[in-house]
C-alpha atoms as a PDB file:
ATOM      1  CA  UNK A   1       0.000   0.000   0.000  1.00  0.00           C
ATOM      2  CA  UNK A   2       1.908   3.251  -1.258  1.00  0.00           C
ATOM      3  CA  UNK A   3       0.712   6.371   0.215  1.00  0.00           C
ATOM      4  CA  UNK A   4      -1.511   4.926   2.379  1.00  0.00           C
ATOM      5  CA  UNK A   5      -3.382   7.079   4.740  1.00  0.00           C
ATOM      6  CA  UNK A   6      -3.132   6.062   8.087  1.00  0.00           C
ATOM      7  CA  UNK A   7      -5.812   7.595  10.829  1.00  0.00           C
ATOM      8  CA  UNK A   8      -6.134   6.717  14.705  1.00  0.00           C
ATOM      9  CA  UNK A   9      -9.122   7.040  16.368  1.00  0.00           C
ATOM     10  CA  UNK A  10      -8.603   6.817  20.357  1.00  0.00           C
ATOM     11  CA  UNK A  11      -9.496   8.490  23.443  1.00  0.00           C
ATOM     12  CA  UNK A  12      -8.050  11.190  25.761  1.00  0.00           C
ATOM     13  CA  UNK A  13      -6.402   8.605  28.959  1.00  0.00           C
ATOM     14  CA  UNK A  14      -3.192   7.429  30.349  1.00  0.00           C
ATOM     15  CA  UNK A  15      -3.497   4.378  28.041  1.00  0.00           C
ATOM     16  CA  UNK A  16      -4.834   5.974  24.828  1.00  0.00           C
ATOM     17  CA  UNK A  17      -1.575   8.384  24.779  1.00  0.00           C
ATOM     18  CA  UNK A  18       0.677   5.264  25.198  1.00  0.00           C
ATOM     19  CA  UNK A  19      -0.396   3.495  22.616  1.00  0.00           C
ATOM     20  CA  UNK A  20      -0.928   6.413  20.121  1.00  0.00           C
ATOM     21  CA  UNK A  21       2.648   7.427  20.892  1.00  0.00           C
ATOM     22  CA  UNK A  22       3.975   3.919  20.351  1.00  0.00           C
ATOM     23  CA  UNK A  23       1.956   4.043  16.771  1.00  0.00           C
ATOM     24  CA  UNK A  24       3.115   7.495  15.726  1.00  0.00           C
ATOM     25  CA  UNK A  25       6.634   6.542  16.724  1.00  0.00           C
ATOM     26  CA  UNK A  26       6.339   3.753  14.274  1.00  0.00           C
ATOM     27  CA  UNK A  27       3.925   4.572  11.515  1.00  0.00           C
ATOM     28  CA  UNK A  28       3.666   7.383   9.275  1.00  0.00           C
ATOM     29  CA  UNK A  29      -0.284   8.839  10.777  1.00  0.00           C
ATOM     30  CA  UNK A  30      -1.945  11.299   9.024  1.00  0.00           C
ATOM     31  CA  UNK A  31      -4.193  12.003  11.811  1.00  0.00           C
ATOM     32  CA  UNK A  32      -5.118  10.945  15.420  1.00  0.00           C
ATOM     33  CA  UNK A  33      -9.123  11.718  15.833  1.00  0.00           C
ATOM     34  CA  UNK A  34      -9.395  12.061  20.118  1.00  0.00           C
ATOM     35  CA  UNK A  35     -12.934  10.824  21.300  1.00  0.00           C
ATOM     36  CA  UNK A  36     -13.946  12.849  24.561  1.00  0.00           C
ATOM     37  CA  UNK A  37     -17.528  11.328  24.346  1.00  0.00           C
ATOM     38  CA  UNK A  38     -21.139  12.512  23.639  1.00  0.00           C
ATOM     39  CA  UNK A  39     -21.889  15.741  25.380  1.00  0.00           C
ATOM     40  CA  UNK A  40     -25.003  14.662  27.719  1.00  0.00           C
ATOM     41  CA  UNK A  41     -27.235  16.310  30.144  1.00  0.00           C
ATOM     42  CA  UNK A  42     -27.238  14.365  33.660  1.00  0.00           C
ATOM     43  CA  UNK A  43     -30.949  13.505  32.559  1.00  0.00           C
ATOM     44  CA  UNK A  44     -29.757  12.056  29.135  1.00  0.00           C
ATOM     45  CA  UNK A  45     -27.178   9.978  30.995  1.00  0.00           C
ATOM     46  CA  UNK A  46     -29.492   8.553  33.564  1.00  0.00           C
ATOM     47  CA  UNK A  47     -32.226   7.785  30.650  1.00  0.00           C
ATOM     48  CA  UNK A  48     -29.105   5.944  28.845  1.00  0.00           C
ATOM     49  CA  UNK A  49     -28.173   3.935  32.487  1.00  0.00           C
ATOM     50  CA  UNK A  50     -31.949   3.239  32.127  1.00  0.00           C
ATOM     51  CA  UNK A  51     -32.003   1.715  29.090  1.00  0.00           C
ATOM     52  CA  UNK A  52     -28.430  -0.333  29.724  1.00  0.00           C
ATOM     53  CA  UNK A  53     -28.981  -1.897  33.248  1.00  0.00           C
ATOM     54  CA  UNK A  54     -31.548  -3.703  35.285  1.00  0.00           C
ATOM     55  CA  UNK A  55     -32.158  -1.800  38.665  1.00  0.00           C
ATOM     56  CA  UNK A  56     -30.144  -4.992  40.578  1.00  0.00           C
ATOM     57  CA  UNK A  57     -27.500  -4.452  37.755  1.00  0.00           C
ATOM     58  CA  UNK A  58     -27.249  -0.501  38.777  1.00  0.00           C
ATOM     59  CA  UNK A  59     -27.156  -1.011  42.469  1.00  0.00           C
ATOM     60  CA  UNK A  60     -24.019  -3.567  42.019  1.00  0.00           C
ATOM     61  CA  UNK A  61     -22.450  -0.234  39.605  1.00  0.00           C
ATOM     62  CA  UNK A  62     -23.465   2.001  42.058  1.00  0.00           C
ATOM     63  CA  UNK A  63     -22.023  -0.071  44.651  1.00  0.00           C
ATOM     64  CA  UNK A  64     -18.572  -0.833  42.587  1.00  0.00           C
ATOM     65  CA  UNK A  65     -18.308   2.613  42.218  1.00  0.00           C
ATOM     66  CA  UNK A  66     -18.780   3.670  45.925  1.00  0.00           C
ATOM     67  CA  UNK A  67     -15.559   0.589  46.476  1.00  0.00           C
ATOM     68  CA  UNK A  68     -13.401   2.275  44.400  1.00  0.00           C
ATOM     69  CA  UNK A  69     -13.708   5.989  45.587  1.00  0.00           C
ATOM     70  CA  UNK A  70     -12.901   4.246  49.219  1.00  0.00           C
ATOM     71  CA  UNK A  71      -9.639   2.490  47.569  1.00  0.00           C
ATOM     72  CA  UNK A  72      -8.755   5.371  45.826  1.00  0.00           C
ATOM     73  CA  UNK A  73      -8.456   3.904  42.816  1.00  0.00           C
ATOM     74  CA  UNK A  74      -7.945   6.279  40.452  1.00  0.00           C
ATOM     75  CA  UNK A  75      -4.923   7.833  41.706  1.00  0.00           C
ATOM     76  CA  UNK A  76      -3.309   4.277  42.520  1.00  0.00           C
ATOM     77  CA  UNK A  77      -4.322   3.172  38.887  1.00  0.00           C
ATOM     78  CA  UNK A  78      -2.597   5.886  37.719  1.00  0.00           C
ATOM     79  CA  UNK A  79       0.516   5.151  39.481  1.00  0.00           C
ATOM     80  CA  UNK A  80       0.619   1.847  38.141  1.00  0.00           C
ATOM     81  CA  UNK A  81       0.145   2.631  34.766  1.00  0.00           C
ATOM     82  CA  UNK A  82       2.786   5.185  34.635  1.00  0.00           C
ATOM     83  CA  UNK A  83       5.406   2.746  36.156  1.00  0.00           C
ATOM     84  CA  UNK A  84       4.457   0.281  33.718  1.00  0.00           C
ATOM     85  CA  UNK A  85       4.329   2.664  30.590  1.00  0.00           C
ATOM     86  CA  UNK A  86       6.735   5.507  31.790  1.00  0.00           C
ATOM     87  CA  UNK A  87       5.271   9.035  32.231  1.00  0.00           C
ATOM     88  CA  UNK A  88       7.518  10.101  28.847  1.00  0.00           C
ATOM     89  CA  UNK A  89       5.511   7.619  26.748  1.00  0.00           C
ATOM     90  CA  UNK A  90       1.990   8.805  28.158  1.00  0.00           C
ATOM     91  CA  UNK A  91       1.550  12.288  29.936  1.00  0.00           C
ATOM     92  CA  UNK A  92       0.735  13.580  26.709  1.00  0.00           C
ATOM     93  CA  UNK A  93       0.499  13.011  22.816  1.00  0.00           C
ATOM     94  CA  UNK A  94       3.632  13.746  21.177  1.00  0.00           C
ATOM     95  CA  UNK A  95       2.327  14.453  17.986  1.00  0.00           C
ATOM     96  CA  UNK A  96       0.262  17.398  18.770  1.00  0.00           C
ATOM     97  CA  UNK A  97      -0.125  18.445  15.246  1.00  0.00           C
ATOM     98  CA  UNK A  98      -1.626  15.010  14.022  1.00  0.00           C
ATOM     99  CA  UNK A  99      -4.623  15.894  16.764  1.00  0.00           C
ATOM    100  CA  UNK A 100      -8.411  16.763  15.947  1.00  0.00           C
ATOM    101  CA  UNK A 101     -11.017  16.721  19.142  1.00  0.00           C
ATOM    102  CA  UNK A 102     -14.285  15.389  18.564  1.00  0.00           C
ATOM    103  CA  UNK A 103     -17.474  15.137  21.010  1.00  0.00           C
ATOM    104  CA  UNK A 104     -18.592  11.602  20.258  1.00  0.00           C
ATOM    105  CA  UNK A 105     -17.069   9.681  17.422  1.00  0.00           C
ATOM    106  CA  UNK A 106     -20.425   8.718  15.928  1.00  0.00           C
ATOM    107  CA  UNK A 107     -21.924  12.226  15.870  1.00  0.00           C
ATOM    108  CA  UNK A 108     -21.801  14.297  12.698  1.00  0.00           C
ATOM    109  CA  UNK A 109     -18.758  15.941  14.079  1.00  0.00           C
ATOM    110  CA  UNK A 110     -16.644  12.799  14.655  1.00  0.00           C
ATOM    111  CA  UNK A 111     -18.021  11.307  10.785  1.00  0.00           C
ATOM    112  CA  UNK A 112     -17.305  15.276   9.154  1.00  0.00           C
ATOM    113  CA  UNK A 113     -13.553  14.629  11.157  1.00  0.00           C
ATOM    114  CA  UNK A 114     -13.005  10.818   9.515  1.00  0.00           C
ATOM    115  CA  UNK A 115     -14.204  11.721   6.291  1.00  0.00           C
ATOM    116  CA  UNK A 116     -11.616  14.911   5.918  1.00  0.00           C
ATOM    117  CA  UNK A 117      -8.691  12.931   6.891  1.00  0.00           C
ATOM    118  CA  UNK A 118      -9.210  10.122   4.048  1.00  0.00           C
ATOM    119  CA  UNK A 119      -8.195   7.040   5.717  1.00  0.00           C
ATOM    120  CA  UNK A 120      -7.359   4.164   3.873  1.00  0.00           C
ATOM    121  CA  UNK A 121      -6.987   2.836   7.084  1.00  0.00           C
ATOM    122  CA  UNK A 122      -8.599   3.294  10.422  1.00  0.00           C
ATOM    123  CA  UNK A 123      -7.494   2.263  13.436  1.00  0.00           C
ATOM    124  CA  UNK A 124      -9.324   2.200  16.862  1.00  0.00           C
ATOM    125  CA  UNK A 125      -7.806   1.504  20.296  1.00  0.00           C
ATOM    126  CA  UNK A 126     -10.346   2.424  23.592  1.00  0.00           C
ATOM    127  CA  UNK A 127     -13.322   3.827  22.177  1.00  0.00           C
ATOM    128  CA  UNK A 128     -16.978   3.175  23.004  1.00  0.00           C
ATOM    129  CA  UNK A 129     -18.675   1.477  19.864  1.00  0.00           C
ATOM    130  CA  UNK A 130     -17.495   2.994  16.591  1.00  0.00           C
ATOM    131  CA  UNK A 131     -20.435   2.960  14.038  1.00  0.00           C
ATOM    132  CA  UNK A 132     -20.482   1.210  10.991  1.00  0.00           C
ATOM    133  CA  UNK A 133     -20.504   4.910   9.071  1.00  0.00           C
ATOM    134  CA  UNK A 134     -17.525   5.687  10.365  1.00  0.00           C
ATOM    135  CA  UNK A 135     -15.631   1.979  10.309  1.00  0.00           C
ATOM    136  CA  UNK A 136     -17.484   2.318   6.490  1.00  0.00           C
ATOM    137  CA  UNK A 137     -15.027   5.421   5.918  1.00  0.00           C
ATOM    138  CA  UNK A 138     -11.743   2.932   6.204  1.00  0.00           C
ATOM    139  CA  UNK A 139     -11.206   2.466   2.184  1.00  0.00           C
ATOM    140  CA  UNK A 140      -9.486  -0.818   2.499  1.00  0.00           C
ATOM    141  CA  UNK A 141      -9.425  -1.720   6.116  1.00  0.00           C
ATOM    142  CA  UNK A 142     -10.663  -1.017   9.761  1.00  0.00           C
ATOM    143  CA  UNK A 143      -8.533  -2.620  12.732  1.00  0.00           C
ATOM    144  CA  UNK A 144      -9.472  -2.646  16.417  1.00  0.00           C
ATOM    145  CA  UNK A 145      -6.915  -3.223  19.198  1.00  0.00           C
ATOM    146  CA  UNK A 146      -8.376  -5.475  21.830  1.00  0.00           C
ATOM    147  CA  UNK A 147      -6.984  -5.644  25.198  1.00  0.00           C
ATOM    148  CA  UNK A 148      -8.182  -9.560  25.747  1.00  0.00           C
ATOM    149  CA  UNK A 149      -7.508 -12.383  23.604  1.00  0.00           C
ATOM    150  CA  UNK A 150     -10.153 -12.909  21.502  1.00  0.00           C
ATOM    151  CA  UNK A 151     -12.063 -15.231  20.963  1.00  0.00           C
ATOM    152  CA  UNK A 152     -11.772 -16.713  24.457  1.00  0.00           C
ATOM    153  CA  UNK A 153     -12.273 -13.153  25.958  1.00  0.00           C
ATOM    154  CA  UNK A 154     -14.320 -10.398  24.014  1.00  0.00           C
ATOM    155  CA  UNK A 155     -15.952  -7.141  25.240  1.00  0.00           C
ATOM    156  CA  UNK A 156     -14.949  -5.578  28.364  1.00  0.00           C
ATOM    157  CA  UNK A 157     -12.654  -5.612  30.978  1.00  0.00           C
ATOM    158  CA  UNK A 158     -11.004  -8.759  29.518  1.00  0.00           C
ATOM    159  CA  UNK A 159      -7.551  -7.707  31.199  1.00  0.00           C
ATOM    160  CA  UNK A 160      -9.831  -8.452  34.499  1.00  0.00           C
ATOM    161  CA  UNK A 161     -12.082 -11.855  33.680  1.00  0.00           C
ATOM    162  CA  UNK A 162      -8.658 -13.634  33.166  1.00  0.00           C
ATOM    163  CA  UNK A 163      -7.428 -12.832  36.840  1.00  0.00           C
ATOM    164  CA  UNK A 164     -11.051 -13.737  38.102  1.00  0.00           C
ATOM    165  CA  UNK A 165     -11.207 -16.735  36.386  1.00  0.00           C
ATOM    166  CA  UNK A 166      -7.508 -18.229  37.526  1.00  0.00           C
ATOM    167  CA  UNK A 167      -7.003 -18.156  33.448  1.00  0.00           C
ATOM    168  CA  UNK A 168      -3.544 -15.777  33.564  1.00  0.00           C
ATOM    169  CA  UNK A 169      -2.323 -17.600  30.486  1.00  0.00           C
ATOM    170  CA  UNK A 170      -5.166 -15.541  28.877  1.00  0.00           C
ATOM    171  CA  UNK A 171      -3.895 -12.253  29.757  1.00  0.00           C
ATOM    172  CA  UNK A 172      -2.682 -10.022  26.391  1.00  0.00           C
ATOM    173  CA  UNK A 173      -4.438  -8.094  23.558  1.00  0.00           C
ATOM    174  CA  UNK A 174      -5.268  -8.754  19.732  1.00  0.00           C
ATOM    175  CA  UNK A 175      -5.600  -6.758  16.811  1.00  0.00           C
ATOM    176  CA  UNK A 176      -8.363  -7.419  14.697  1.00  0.00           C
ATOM    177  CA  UNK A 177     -10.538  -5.967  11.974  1.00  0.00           C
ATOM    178  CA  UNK A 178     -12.977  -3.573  13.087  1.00  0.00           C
ATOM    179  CA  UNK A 179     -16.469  -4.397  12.600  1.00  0.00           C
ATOM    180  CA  UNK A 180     -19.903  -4.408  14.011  1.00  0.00           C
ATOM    181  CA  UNK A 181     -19.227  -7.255  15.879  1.00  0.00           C
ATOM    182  CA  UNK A 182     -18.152  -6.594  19.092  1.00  0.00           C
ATOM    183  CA  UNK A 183     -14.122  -7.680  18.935  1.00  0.00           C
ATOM    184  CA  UNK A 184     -15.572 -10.125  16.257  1.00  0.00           C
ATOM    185  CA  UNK A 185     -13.346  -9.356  13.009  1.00  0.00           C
ATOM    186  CA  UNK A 186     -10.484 -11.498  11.599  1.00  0.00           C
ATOM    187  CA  UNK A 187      -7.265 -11.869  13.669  1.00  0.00           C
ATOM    188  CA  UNK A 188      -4.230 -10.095  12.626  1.00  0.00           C
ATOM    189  CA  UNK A 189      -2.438 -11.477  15.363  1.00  0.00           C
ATOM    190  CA  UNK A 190      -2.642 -12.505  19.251  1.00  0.00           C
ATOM    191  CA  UNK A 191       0.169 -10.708  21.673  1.00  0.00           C
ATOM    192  CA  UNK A 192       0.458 -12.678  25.165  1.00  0.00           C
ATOM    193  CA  UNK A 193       1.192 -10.401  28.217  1.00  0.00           C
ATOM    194  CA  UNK A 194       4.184 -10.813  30.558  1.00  0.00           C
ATOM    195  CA  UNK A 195       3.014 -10.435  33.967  1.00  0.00           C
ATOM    196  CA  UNK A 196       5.671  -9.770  37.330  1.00  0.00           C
ATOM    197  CA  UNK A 197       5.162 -11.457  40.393  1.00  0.00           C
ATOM    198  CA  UNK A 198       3.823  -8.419  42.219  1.00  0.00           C
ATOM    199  CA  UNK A 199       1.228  -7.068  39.574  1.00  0.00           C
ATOM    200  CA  UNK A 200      -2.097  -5.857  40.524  1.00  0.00           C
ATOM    201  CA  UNK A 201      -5.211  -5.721  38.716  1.00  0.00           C
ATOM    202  CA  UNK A 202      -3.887  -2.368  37.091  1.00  0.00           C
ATOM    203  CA  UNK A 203      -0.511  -3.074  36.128  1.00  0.00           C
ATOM    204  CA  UNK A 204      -2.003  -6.421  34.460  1.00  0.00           C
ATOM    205  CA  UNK A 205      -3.889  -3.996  32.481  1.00  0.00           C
ATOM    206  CA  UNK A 206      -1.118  -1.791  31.879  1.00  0.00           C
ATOM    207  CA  UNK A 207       0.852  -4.508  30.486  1.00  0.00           C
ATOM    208  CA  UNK A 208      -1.297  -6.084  28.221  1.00  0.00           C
ATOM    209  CA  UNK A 209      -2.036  -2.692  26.537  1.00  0.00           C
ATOM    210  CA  UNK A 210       2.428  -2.500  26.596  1.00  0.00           C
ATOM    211  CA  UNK A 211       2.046  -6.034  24.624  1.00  0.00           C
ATOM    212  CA  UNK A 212      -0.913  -4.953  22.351  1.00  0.00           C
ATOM    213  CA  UNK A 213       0.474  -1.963  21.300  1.00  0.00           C
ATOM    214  CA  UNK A 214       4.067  -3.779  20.319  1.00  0.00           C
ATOM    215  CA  UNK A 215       1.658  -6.031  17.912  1.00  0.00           C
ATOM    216  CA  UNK A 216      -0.495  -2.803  16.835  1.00  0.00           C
ATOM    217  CA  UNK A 217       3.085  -1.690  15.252  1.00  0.00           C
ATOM    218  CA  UNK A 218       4.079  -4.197  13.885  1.00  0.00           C
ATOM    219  CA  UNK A 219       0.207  -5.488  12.196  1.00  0.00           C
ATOM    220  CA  UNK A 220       0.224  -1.775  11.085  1.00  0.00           C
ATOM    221  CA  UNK A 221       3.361  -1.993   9.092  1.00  0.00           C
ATOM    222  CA  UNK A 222       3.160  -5.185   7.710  1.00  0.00           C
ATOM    223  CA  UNK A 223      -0.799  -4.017   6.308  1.00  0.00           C
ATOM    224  CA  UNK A 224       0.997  -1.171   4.515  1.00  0.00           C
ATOM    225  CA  UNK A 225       3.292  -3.337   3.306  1.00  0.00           C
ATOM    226  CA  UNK A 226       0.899  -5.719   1.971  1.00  0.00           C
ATOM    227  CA  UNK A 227       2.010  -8.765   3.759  1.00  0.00           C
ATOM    228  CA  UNK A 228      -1.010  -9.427   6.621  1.00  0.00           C
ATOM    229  CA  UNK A 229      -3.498 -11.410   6.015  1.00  0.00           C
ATOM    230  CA  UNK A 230      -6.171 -12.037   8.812  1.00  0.00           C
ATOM    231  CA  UNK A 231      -8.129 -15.336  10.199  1.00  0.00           C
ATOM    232  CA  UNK A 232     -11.462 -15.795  10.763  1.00  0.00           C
ATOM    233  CA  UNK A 233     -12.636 -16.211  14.201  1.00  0.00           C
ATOM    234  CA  UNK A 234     -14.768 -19.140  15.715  1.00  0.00           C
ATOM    235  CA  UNK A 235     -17.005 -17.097  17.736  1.00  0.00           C
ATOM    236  CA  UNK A 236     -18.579 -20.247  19.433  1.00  0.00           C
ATOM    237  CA  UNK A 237     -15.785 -20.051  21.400  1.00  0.00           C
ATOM    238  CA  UNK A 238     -15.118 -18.091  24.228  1.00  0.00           C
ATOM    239  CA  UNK A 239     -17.340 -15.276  25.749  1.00  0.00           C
ATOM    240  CA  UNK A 240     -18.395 -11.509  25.316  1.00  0.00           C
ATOM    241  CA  UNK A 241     -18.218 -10.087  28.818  1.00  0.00           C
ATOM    242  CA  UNK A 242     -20.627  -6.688  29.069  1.00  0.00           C
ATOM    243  CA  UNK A 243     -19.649  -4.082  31.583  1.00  0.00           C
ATOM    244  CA  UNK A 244     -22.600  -4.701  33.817  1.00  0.00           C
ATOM    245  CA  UNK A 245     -20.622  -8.152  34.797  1.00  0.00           C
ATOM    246  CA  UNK A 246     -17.747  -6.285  36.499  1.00  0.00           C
ATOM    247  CA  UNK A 247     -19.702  -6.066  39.929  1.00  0.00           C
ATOM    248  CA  UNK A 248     -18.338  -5.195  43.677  1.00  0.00           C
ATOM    249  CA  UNK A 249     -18.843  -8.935  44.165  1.00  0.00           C
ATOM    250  CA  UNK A 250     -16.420  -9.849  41.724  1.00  0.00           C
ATOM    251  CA  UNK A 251     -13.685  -7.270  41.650  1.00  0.00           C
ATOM    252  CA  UNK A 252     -13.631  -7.866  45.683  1.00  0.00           C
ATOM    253  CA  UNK A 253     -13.387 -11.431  44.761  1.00  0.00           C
ATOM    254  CA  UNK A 254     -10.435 -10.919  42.227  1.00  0.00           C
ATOM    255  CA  UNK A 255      -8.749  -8.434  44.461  1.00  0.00           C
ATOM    256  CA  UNK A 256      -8.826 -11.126  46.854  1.00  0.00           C
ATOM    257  CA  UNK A 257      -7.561 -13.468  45.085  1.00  0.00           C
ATOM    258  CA  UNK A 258      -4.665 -11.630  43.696  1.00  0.00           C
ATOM    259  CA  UNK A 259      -3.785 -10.383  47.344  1.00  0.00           C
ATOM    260  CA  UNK A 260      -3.724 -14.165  48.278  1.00  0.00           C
ATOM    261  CA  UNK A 261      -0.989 -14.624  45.980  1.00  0.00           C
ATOM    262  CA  UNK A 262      -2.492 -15.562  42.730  1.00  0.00           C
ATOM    263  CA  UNK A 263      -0.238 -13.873  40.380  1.00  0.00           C
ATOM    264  CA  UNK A 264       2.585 -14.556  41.982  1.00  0.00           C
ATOM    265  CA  UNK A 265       2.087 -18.760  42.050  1.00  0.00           C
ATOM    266  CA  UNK A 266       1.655 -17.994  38.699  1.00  0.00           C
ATOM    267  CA  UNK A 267       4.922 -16.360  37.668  1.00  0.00           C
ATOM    268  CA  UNK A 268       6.628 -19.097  40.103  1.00  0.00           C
ATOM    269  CA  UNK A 269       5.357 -21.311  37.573  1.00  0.00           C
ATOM    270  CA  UNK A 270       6.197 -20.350  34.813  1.00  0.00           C
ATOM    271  CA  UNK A 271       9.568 -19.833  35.706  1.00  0.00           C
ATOM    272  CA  UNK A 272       9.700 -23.773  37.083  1.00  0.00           C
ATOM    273  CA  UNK A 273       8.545 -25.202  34.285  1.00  0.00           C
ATOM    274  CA  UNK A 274       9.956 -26.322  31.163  1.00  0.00           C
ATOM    275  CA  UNK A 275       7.767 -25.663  28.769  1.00  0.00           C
ATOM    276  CA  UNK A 276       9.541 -23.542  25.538  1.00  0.00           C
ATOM    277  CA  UNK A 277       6.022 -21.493  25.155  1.00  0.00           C
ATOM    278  CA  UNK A 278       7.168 -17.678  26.226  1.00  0.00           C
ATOM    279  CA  UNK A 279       4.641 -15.843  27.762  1.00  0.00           C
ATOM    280  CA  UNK A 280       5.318 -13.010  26.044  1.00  0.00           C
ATOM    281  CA  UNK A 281       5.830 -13.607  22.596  1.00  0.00           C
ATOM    282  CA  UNK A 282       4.034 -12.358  19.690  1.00  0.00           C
ATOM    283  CA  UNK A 283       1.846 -14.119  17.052  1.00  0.00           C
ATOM    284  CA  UNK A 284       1.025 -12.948  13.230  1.00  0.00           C
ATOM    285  CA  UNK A 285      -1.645 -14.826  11.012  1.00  0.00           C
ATOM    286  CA  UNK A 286       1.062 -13.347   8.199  1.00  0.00           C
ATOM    287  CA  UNK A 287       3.626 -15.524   9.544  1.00  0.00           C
ATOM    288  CA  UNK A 288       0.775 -18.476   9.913  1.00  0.00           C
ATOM    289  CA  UNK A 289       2.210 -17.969  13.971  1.00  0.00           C
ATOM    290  CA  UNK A 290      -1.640 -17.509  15.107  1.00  0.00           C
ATOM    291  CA  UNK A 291      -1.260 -19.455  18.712  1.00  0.00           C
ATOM    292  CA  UNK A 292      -3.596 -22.203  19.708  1.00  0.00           C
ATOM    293  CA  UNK A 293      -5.141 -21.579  23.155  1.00  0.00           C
END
């Protein structure tokens, strides 16, 4: 692909810079499109909880949310994410002139935004749902960065339901194509992440979005090279986990478990055993490398 027009669209967090800054370092962008969300009115947004979530659903939210202002998790995320990522590589975007602010991705404003930059590729990493008019405005591909490994884990918080399930081997991100199927597009390739013995739930995160974005680069280059060629998912495998799922019962269960030593029998583990399978290596379809899980 000569001359092909590359275009990011992201949004506006610790993570979103990283990984936008690992692309741009990388990849010749012609634009990075910053999602801040759909301006809404506090009645619009509790119409759209409404609509989403059962009242039991809402309560265990509600309840989640109350758990985390008491753990203070946002400034301890933070902290973790930065020591995985280093503040250099995600305080801010480093390609200030590639930027363009939109209020909601799927509004007229975010489609006007697309459709001036030209993309003959898109590329989405931490968005809500991008519409099919704007995935439509990719002339030869749309790719997603997933921060799960799909198919076993789609949807959300799959850098979580791996911990809570005892499944760590399942920890990592793919790159995919971008459709209306919810991380459901052909795999580009599968990145495993490399967890340390004293992770918590954030700096698990952090690292698989360190291991997805290594893959991001490299699935990006070889596409405008002309040398990736995606595989179809079996979608009767695995699960889509919604964001409802992700009560206070089970991140206090997870947390639990991870206090209790989980991770770290894990990483004991794998550095007793003999096994030859890395648990951070990379996979490409192009390479026919796709792993078998």
């Amino acid at each position: 692909m000569r001359d092909c027009r590359v275009v990011l669209i992201t949004g506006d967090d610790l993570a979103h810079r990283y990984v936008a800054n690992a692309l741009a370092s990388s990849v010749p962008l012609a634009g990075i499109v910053v999602d801040h969300g759909k301006m809404l009115s506090m009645v619009d947004r509790a119409r759209q909880l409404w609509r989403r979530y059962t009242i039991a659903q809402l309560i265990s939210r509600a309840s989640l949310f109350v758990v985390r202002q008491v753990l203070r998790d946002k400034p301890n995320g933070r902290r973790k994410l930065v020591e995985v990522f280093g503040w250099a590589n995600c305080s801010e975007f480093l390609r200030p002139e590639l930027l363009h602010h939109v209020q909601g991705i799927n509004t007229n404003e975010g489609v006007s935004t697309v459709k001036g930059l030209q993309p003959d590729v898109l590329l989405v990493y931490g968005t809500g749902i991008v519409g099919q008019k704007i995935l439509s405005l990719g002339r030869r591909m749309a790719l997603n960065m997933h921060t799960g490994i799909s198919p076993h884990y789609r949807g959300c918080d799959c850098a979580f339901w791996p911990v809570h399930n005892e499944e760590l081997h399942m920890l990592g991100a793919t790159v995919h194509e971008c459709t209306n199927r919810v991380d459901g597009g052909k795999i580009f390739g599968i990145a495993k992440a490399s967890v340390q013995s004293g992770d918590c739930l954030f700096s698990i995160f952090a690292r698989c979005v360190r291991a997805g974005s290594e893959l991001y680069v490299r699935t990006v280059q070889e596409l405008i090279a002309s040398q990736s060629v995606g595989i179809a998912q079996d979608l009767s495998v695995g699960r889509e986990y919604r964001a409802f799922m992700r009560g206070v019962r089970a991140e206090l269960r997870t947390r639990r478990k991870v206090k209790a030593g989980l991770v770290r029998r894990y990483v004991e583990g794998l550095q007793n055993s003999t096994s030859n399978t890395s648990s951070s290596s990379i996979s490409s379809p192009t390479a026919k490398r796709v792993q078998t899980i």
